[in-house]
C-alpha atoms as a PDB file:
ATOM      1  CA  UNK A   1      93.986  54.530  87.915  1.00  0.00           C
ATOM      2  CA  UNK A   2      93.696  55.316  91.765  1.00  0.00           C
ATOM      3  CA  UNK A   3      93.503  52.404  94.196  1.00  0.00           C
ATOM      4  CA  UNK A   4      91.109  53.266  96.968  1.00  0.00           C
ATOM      5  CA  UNK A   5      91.242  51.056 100.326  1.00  0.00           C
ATOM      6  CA  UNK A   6      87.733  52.039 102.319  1.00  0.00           C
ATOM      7  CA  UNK A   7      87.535  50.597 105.885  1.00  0.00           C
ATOM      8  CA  UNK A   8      87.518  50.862 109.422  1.00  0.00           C
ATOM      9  CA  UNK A   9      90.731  51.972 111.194  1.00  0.00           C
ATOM     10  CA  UNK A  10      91.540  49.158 113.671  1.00  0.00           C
ATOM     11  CA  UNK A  11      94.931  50.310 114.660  1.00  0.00           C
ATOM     12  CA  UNK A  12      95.911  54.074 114.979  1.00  0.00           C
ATOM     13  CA  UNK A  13      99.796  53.767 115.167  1.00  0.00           C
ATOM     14  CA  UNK A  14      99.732  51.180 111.868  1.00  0.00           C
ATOM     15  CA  UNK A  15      97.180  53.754 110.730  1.00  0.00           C
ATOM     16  CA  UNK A  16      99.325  56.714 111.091  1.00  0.00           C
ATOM     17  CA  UNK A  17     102.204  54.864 109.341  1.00  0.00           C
ATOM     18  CA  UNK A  18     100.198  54.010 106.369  1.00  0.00           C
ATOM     19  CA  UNK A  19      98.945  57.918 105.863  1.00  0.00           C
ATOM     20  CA  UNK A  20     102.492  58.845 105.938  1.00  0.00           C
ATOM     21  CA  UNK A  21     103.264  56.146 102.957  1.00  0.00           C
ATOM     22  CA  UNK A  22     100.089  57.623 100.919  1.00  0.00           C
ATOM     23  CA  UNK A  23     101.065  60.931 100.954  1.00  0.00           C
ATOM     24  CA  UNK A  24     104.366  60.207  99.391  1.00  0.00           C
ATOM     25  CA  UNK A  25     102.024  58.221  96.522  1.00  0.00           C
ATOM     26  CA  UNK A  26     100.894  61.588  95.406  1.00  0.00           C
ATOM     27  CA  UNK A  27      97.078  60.644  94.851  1.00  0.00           C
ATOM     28  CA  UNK A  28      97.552  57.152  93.773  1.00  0.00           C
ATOM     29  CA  UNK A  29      96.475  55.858  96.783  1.00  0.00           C
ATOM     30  CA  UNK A  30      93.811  56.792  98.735  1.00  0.00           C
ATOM     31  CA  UNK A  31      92.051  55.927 101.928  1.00  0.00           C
ATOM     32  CA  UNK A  32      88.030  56.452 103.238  1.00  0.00           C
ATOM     33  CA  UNK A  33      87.267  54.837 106.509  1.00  0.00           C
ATOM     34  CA  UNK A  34      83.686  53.685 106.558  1.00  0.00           C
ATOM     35  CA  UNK A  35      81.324  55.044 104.470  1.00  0.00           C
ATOM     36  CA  UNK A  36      77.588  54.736 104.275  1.00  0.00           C
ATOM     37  CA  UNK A  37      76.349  51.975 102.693  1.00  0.00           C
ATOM     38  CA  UNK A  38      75.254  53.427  99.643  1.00  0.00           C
ATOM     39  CA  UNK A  39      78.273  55.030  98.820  1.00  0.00           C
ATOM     40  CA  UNK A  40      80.099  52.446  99.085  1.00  0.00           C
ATOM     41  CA  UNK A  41      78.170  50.465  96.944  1.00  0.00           C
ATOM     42  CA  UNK A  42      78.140  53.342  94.287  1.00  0.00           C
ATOM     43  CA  UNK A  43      81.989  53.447  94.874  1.00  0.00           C
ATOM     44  CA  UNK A  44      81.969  49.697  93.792  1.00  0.00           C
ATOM     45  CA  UNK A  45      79.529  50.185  90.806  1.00  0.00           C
ATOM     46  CA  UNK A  46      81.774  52.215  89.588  1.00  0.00           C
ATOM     47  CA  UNK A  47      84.957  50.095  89.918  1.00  0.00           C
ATOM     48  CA  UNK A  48      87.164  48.516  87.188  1.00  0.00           C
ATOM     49  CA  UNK A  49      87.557  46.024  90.343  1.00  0.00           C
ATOM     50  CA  UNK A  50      87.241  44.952  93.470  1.00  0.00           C
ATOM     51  CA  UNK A  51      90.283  43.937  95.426  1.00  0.00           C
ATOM     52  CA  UNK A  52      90.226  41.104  98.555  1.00  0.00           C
ATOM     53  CA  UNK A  53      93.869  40.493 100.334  1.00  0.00           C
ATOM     54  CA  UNK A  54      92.940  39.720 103.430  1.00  0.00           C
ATOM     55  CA  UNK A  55      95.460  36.695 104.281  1.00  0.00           C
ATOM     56  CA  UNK A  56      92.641  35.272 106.790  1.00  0.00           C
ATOM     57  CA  UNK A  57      88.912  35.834 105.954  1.00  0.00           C
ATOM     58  CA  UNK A  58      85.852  34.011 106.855  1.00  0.00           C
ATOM     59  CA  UNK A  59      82.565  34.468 104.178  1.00  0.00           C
ATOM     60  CA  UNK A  60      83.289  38.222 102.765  1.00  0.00           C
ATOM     61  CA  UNK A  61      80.046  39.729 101.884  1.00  0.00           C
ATOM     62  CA  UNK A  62      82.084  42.107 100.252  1.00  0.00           C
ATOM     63  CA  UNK A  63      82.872  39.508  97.272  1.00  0.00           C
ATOM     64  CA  UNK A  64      78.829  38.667  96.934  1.00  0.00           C
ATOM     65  CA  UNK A  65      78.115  41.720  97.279  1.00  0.00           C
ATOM     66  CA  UNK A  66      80.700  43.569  94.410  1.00  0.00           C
ATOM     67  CA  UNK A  67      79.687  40.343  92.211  1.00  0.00           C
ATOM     68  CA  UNK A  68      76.059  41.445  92.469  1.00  0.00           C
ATOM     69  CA  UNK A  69      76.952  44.986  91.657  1.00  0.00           C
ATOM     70  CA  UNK A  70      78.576  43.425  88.530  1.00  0.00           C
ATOM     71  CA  UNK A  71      82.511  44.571  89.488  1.00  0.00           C
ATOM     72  CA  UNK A  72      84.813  42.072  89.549  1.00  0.00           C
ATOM     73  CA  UNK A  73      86.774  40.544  92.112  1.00  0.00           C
ATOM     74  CA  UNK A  74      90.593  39.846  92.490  1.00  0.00           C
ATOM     75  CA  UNK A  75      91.119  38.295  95.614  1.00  0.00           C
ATOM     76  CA  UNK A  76      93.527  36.139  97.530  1.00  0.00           C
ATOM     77  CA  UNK A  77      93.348  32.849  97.159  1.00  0.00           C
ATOM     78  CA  UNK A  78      92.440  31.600 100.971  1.00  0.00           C
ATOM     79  CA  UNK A  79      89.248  29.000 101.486  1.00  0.00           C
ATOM     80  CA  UNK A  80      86.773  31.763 102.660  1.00  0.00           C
ATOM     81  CA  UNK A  81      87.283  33.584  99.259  1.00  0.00           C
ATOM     82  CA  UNK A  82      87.931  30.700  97.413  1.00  0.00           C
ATOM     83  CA  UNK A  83      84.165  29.758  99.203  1.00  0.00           C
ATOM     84  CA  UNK A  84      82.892  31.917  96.692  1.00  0.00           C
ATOM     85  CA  UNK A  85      84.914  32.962  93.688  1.00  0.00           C
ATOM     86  CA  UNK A  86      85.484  30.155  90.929  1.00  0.00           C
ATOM     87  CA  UNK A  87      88.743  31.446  89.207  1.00  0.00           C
ATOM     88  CA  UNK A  88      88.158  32.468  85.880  1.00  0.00           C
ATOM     89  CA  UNK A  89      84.622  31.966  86.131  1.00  0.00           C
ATOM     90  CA  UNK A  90      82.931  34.150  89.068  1.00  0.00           C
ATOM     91  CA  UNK A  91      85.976  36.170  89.726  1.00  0.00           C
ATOM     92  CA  UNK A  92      90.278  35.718  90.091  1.00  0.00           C
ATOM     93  CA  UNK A  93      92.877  34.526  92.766  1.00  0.00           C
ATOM     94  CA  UNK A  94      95.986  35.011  93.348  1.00  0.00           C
ATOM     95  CA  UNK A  95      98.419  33.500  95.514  1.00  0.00           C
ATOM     96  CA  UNK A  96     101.518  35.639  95.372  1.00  0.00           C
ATOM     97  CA  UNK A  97     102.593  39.230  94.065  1.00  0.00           C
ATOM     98  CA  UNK A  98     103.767  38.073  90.402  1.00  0.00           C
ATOM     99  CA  UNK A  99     100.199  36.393  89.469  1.00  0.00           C
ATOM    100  CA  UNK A 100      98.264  39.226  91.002  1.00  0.00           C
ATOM    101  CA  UNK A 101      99.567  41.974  88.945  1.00  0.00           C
ATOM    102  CA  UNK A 102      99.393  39.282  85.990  1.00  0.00           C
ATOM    103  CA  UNK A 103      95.493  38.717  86.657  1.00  0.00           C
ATOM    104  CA  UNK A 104      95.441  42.853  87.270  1.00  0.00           C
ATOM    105  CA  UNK A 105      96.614  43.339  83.647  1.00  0.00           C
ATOM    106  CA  UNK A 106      94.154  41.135  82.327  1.00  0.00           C
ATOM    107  CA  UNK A 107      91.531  42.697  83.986  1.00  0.00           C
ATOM    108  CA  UNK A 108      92.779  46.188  82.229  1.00  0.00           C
ATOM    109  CA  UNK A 109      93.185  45.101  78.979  1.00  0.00           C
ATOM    110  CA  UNK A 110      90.774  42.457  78.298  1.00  0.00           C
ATOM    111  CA  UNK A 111      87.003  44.072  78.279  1.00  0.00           C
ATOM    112  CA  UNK A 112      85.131  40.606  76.702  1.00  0.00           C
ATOM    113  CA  UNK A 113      87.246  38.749  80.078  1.00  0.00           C
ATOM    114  CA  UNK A 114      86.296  41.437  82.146  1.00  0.00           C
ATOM    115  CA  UNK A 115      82.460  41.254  80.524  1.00  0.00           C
ATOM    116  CA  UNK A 116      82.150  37.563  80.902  1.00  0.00           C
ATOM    117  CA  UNK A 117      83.449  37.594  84.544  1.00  0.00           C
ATOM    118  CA  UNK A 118      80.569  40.145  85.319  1.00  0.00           C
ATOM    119  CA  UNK A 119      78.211  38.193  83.506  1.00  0.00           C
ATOM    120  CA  UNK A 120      79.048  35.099  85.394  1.00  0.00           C
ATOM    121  CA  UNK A 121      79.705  36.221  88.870  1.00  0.00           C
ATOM    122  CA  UNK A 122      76.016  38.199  88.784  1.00  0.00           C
ATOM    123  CA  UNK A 123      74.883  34.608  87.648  1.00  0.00           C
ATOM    124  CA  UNK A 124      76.254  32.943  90.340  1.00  0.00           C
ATOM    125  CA  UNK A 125      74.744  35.418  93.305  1.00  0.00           C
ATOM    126  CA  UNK A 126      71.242  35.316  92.019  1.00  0.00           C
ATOM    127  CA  UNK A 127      71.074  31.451  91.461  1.00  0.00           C
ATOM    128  CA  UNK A 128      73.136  30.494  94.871  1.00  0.00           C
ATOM    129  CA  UNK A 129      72.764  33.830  97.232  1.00  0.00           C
ATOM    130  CA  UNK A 130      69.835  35.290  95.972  1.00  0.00           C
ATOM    131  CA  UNK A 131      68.179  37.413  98.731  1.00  0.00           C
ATOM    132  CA  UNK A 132      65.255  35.416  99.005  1.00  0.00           C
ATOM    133  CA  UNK A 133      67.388  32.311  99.337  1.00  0.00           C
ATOM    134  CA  UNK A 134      69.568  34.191 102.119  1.00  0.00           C
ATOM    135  CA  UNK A 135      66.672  35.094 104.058  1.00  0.00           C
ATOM    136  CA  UNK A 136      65.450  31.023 103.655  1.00  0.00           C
ATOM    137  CA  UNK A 137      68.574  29.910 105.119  1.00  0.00           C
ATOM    138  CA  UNK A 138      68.368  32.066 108.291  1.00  0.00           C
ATOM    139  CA  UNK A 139      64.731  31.322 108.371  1.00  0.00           C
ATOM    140  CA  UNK A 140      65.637  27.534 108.635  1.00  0.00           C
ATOM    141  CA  UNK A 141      68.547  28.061 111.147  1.00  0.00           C
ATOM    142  CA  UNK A 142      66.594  30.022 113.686  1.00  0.00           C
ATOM    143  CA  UNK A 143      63.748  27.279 112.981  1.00  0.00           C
ATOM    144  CA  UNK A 144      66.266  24.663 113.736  1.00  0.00           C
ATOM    145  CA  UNK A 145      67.397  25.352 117.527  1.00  0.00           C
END
């Protein structure tokens, strides 16, 4: 398994730190910076999982959008993820080190889990953040002022 973190560098000294730390990984680790959009989303298609551990996060289109792409989520447990992932039911969250690596074992060993969560979160997206529904809501909000 390789863990791959994709994303915007924000801070070039922390950013040259963390290289360091991945080279001595050997591989296991690796890091994109932004990629185009459909890459990204064919990175995530092809995912055992998608993780969130951001300690402070607002609404993370990432999590709809990785649900709609039917890979699962594993993200911290802070309201804006907890906004949209139902543990056990649209996706998982942890709160500390020993339960994530607990959820992250179920999520290699137990296929029908890993099935059902798929299954579930895609459900979820298309009845509650369908595009159409999306696009309704902004509609309504520009409509409003």
């Amino acid at each position: 398994m390789v863990l791959v973190v994709i994303g915007p560098v924000l801070d070039a000294a922390f950013n040259a730190a963390f290289a360091q730390e991945l080279a001595a990984l050997g591989g296991a680790v690796r890091f994109h910076e932004a990629v185009p959009q459909e890459q990204l989303y064919a990175a995530v298609s092809d995912s055992r999982v998608l993780i969130n551990s951001s300690k402070s996060e607002g609404l993370s289109n990432a999590l709809i959008e990785s649900m709609m792409l039917e890979c699962p989520v594993l993200a911290r447990n802070i309201p804006g993820n907890a906004f949209f992932v139902t543990h056990n039911e649209t996706g998982l969250l942890y709160d500390d080190l020993e339960q994530f690596e607990h959820l992250m074992h179920r999520l290699i060993t137990d296929d029908e889990f890993v099935q059902r969560l798929k299954r579930q979160a895609l459900e979820f997206v298309q009845r509650e953040h369908s595009l159409e529904q999306e696009q309704r809501a902004y509609l309504s909000l520009l409509l409003s002022k």
